[in-house]
N, C-alpha and C. Protein backbone atom coordinates (compact mmCIF):
# COMPACT_ATOMS: atom_id res chain seq x y z
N UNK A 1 -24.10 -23.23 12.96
CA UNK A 1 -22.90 -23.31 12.17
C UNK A 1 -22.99 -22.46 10.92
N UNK A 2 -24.45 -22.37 10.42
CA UNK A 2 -24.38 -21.44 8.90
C UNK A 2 -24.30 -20.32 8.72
N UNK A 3 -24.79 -19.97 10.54
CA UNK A 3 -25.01 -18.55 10.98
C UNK A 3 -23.65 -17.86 11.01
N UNK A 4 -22.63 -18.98 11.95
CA UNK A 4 -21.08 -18.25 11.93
C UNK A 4 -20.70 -18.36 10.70
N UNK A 5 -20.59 -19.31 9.56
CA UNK A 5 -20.20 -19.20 8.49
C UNK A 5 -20.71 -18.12 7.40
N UNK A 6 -21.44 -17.55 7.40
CA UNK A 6 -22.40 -15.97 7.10
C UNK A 6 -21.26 -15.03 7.58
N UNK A 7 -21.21 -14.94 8.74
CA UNK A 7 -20.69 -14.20 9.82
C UNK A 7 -19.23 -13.81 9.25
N UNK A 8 -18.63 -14.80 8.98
CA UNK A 8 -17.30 -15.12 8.03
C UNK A 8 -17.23 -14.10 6.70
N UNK A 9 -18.34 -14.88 6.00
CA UNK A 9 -18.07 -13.98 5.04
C UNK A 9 -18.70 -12.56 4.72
N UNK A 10 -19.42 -12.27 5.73
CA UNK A 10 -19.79 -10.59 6.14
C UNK A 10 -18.22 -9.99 5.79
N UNK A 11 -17.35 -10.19 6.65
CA UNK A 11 -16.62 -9.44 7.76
C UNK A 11 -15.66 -9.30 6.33
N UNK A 12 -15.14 -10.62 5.75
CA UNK A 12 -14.09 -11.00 4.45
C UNK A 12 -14.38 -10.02 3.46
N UNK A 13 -15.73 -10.07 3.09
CA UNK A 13 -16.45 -8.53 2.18
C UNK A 13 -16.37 -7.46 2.49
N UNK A 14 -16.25 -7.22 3.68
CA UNK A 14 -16.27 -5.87 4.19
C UNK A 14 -14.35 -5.23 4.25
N UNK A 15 -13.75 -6.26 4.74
CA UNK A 15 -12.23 -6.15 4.55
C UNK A 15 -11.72 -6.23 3.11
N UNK A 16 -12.24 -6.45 2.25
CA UNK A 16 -11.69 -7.00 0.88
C UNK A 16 -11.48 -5.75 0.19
N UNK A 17 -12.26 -4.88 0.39
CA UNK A 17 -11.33 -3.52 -0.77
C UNK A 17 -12.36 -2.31 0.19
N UNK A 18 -11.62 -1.65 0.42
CA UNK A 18 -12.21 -0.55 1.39
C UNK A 18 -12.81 0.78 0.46
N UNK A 19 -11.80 0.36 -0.69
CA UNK A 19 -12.24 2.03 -1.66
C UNK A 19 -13.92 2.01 -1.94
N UNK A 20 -14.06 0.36 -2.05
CA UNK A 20 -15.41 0.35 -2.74
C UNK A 20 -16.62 0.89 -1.88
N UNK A 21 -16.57 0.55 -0.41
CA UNK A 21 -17.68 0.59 0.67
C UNK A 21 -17.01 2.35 1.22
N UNK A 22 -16.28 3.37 0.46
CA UNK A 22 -16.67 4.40 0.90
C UNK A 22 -17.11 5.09 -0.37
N UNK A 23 -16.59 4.76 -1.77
CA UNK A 23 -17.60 4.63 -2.78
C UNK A 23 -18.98 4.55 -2.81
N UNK A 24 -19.61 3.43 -1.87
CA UNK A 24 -20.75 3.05 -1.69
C UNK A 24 -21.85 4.22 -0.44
N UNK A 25 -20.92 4.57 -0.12
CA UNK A 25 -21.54 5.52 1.12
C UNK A 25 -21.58 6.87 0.24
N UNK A 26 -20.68 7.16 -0.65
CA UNK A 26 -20.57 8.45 -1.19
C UNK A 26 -22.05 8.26 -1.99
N UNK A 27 -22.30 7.36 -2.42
CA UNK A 27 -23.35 6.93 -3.64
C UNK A 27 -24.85 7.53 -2.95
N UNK A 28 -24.97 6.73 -1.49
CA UNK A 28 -25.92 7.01 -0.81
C UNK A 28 -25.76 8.48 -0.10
N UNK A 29 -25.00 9.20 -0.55
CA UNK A 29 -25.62 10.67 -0.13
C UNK A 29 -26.68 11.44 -1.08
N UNK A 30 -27.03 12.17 -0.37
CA UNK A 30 -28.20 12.92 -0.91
C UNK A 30 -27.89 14.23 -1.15
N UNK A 31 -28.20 14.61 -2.47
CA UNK A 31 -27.53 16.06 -3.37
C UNK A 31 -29.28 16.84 -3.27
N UNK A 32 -28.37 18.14 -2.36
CA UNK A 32 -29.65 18.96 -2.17
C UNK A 32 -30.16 19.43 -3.49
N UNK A 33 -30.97 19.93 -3.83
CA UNK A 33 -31.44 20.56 -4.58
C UNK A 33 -32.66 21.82 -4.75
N UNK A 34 -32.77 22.13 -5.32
CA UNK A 34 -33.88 23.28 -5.42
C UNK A 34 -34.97 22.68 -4.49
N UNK A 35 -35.82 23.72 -3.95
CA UNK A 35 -36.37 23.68 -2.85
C UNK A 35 -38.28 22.86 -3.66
N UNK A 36 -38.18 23.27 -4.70
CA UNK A 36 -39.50 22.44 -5.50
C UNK A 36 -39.35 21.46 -5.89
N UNK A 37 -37.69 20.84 -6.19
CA UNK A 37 -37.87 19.27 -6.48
C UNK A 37 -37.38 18.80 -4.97
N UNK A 38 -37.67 17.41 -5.74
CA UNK A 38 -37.19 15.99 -4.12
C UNK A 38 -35.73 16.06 -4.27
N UNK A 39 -34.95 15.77 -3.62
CA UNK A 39 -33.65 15.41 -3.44
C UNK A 39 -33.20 13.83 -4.28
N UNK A 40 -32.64 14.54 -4.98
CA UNK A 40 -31.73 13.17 -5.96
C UNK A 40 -30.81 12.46 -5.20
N UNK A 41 -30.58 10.89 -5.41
CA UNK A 41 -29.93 10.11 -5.05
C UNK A 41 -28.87 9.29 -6.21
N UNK A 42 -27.60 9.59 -5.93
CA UNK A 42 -27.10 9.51 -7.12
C UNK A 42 -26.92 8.05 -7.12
N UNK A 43 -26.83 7.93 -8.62
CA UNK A 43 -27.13 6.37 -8.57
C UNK A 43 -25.51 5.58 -9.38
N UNK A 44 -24.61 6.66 -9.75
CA UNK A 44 -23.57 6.52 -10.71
C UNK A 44 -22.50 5.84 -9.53
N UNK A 45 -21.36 4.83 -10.49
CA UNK A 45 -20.51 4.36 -9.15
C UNK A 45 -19.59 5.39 -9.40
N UNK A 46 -18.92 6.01 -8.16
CA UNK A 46 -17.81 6.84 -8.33
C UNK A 46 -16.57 6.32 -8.32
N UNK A 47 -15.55 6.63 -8.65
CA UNK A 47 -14.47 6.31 -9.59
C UNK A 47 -13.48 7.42 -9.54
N UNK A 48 -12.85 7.50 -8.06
CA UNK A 48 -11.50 8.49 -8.02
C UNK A 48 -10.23 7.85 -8.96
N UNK A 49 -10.26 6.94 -9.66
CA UNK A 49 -8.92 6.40 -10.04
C UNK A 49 -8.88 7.01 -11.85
N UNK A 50 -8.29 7.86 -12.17
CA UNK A 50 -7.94 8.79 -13.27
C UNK A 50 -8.00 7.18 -13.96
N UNK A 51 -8.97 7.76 -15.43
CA UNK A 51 -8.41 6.40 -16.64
C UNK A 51 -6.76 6.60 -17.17
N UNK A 52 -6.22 5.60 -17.79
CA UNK A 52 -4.89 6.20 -18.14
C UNK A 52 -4.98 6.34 -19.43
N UNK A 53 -4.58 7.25 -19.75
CA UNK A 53 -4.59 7.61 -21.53
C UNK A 53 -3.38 7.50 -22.07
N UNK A 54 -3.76 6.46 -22.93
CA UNK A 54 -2.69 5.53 -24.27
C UNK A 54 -2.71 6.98 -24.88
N UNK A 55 -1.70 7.52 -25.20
CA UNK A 55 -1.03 7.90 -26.17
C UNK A 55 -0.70 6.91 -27.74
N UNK A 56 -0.83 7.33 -28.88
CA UNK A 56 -0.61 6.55 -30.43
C UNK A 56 0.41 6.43 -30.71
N UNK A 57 1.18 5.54 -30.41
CA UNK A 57 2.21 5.00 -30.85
C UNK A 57 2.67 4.61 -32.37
N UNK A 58 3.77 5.54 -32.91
CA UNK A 58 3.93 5.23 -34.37
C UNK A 58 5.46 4.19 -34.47
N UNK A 59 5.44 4.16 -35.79
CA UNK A 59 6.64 3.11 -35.90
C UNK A 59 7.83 3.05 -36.59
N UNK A 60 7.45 4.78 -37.29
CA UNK A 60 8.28 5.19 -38.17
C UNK A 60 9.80 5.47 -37.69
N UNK A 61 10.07 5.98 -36.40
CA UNK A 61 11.60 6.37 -35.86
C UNK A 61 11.47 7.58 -36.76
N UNK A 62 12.73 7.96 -37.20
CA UNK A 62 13.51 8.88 -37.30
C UNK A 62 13.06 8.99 -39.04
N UNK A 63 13.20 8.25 -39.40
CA UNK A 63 13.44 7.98 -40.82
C UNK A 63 12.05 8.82 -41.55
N UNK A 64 11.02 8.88 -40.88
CA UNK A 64 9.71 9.64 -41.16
C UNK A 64 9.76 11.22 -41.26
N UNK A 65 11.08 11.52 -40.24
CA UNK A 65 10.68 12.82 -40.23
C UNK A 65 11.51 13.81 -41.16
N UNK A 66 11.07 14.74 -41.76
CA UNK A 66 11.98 15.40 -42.75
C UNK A 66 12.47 16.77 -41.84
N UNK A 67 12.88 17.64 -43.11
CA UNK A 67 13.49 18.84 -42.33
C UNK A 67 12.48 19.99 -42.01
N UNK A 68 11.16 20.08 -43.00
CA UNK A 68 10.46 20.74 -42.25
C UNK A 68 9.75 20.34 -41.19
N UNK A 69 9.74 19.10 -40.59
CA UNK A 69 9.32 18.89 -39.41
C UNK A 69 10.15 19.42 -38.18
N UNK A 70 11.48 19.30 -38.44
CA UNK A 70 12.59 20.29 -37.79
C UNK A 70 11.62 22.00 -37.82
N UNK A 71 11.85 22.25 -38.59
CA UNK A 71 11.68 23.94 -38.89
C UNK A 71 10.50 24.00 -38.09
N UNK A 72 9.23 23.32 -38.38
CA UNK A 72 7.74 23.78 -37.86
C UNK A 72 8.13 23.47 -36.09
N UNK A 73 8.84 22.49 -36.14
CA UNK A 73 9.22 22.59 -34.05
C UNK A 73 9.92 23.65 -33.99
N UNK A 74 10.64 24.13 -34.39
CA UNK A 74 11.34 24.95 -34.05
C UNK A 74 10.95 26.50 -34.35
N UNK A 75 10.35 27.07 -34.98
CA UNK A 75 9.34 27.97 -35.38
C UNK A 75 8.08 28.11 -33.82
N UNK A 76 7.43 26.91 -33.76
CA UNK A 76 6.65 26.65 -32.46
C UNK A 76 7.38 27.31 -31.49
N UNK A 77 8.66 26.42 -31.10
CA UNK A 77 9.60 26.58 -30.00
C UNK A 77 9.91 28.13 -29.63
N UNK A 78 10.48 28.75 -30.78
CA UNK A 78 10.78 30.45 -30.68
C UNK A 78 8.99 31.42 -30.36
N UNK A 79 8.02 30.96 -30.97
CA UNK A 79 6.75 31.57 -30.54
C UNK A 79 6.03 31.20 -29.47
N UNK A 80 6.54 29.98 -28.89
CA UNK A 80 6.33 29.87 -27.06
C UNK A 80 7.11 30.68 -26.28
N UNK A 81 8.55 30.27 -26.99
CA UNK A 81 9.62 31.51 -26.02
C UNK A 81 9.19 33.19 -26.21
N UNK A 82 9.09 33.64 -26.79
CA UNK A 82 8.68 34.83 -27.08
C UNK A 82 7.38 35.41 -26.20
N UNK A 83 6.33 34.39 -26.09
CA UNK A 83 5.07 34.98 -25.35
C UNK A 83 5.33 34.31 -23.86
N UNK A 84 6.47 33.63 -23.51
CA UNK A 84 6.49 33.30 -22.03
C UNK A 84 7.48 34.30 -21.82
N UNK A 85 8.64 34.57 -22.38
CA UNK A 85 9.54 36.21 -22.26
C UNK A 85 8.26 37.22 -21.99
N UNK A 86 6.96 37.62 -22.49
CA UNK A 86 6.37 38.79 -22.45
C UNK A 86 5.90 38.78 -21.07
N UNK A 87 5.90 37.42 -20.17
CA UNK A 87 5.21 37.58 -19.41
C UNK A 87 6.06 37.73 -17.95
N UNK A 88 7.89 37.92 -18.50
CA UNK A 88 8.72 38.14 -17.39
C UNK A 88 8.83 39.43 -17.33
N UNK A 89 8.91 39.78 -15.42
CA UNK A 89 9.03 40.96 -14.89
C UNK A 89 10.72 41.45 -14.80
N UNK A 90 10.90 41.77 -16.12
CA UNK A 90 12.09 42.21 -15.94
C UNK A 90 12.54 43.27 -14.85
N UNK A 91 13.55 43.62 -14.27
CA UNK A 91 13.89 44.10 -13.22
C UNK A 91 14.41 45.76 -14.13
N UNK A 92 13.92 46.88 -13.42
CA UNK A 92 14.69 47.99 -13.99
C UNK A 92 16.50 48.50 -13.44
N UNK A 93 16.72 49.45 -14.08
CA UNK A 93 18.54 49.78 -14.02
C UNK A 93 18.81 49.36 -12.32
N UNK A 94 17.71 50.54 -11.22
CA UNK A 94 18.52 50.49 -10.00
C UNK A 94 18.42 48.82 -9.74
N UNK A 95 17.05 48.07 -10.10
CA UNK A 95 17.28 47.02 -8.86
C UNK A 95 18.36 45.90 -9.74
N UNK A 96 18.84 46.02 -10.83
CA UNK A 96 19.74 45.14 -11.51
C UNK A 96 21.31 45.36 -10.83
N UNK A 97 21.30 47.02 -10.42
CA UNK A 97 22.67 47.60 -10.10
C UNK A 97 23.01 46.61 -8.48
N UNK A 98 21.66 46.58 -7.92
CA UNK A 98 21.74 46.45 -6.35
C UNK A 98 22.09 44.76 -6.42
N UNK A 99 20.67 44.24 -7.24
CA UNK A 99 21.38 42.85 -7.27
C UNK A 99 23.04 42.46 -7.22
N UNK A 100 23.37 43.09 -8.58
CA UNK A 100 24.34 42.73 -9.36
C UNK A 100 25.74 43.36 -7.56
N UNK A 101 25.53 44.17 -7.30
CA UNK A 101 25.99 44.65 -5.98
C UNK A 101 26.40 43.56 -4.96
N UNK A 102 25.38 42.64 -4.61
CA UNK A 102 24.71 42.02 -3.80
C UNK A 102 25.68 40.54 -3.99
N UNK A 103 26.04 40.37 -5.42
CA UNK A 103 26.09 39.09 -6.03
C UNK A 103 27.99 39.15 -5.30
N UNK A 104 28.29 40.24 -5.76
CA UNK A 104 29.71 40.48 -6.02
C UNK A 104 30.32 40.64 -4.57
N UNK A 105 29.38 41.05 -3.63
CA UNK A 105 29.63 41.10 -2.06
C UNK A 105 29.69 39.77 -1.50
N UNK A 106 28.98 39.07 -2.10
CA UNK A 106 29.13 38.32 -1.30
C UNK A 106 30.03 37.13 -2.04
N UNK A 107 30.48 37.31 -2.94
CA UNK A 107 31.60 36.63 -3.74
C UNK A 107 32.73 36.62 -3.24
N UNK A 108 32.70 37.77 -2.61
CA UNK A 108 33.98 38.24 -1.99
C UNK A 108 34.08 37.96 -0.41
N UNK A 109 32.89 37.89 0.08
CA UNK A 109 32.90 36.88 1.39
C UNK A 109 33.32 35.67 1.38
N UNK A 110 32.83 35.11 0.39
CA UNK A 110 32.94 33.52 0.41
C UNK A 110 34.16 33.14 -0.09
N UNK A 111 34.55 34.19 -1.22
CA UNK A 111 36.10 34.50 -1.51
C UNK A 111 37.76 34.06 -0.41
N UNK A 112 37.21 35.26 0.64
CA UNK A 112 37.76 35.71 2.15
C UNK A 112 37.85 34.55 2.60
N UNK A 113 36.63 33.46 2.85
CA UNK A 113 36.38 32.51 3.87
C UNK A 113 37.01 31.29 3.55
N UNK A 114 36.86 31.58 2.09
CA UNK A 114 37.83 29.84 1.93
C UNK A 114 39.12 30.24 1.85
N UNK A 115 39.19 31.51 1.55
CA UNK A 115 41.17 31.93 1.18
C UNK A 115 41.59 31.63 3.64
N UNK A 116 40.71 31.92 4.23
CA UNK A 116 41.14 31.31 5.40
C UNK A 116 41.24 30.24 6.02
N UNK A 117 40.42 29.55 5.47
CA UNK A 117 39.79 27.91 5.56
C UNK A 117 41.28 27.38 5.03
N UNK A 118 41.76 27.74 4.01
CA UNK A 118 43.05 27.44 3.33
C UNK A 118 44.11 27.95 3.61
N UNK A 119 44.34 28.78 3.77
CA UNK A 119 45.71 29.57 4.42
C UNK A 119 45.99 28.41 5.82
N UNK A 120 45.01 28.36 6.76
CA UNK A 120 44.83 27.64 8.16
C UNK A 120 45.24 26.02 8.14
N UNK A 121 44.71 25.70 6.80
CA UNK A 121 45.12 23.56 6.41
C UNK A 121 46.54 23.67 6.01
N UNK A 122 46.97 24.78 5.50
CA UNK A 122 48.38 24.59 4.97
C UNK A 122 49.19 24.90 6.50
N UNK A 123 48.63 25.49 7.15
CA UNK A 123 49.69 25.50 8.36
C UNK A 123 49.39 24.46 9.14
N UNK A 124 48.25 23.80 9.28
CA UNK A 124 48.09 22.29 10.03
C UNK A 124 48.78 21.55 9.40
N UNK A 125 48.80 20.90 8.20
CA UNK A 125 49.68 20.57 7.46
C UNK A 125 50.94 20.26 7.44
N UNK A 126 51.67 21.56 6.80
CA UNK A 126 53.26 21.94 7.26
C UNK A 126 53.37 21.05 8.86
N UNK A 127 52.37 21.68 9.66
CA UNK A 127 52.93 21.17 11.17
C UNK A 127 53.27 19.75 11.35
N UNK A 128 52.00 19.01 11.09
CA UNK A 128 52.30 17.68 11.15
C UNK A 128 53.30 17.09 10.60
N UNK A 129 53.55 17.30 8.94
CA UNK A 129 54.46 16.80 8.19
C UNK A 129 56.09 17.30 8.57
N UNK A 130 55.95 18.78 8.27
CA UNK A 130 57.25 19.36 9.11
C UNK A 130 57.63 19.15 10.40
């Protein structure tokens, strides 16, 4: 009877959190190393779950902040924009012309397609009602 009751709680441990017993297998691997030392066995528990970091919470609201706190964000703000602008591939004259080409063609398709889509409901329309 103590034997199945063992048996019990083997199986309950082993089902109870799975992260831990492949944790535990990761632990027992063996990290090669240089060919003159022995092979280390790491002994640390591993821990895929990121800590969460509290951020400092103040209590002041609004009322704390003055106008150069405005200015220094906003000063920041224009010298981020400025060095993320340096790093766009602006397009030269022809391929702006072709785009800009491209944009207007097909404006005028989609233009065409609903001016038929519509011309066509007003005569279903008329029919039924007329």
């Amino acid at each position: 009877m103590k034997k199945a009751n063992q048996r019990a709680k083997k199986r309950k441990r082993s089902k109870k959190n799975p992260v831990t017993q492949t944790a535990k297998k990761e632990q027992k691997k063996v990290s090669p190393g240089p060919k003159s030392e022995k092979a280390v066995v790491s002994s640390k528990p591993v821990n895929n779950v990121p800590k969460r970091v509290q951020e400092k919470k103040t209590n002041r609201g609004k009322e704390g902040k003055g106008v150069g706190h405005y200015i220094s964000k906003s000063i920041q703000f224009l010298r981020e924009s400025r060095t993320e602008l340096k790093k766009v591939k602006w397009p030269n004259r022809r391929e702006l012309l072709v785009s800009t080409g491209v944009v207007i063609f097909l404006v005028l398709v989609v233009a065409l397609f609903l001016g038929i889509v519509d011309f066509g409901l007003i005569k279903v329309i008329k029919n039924i009602v007329g």
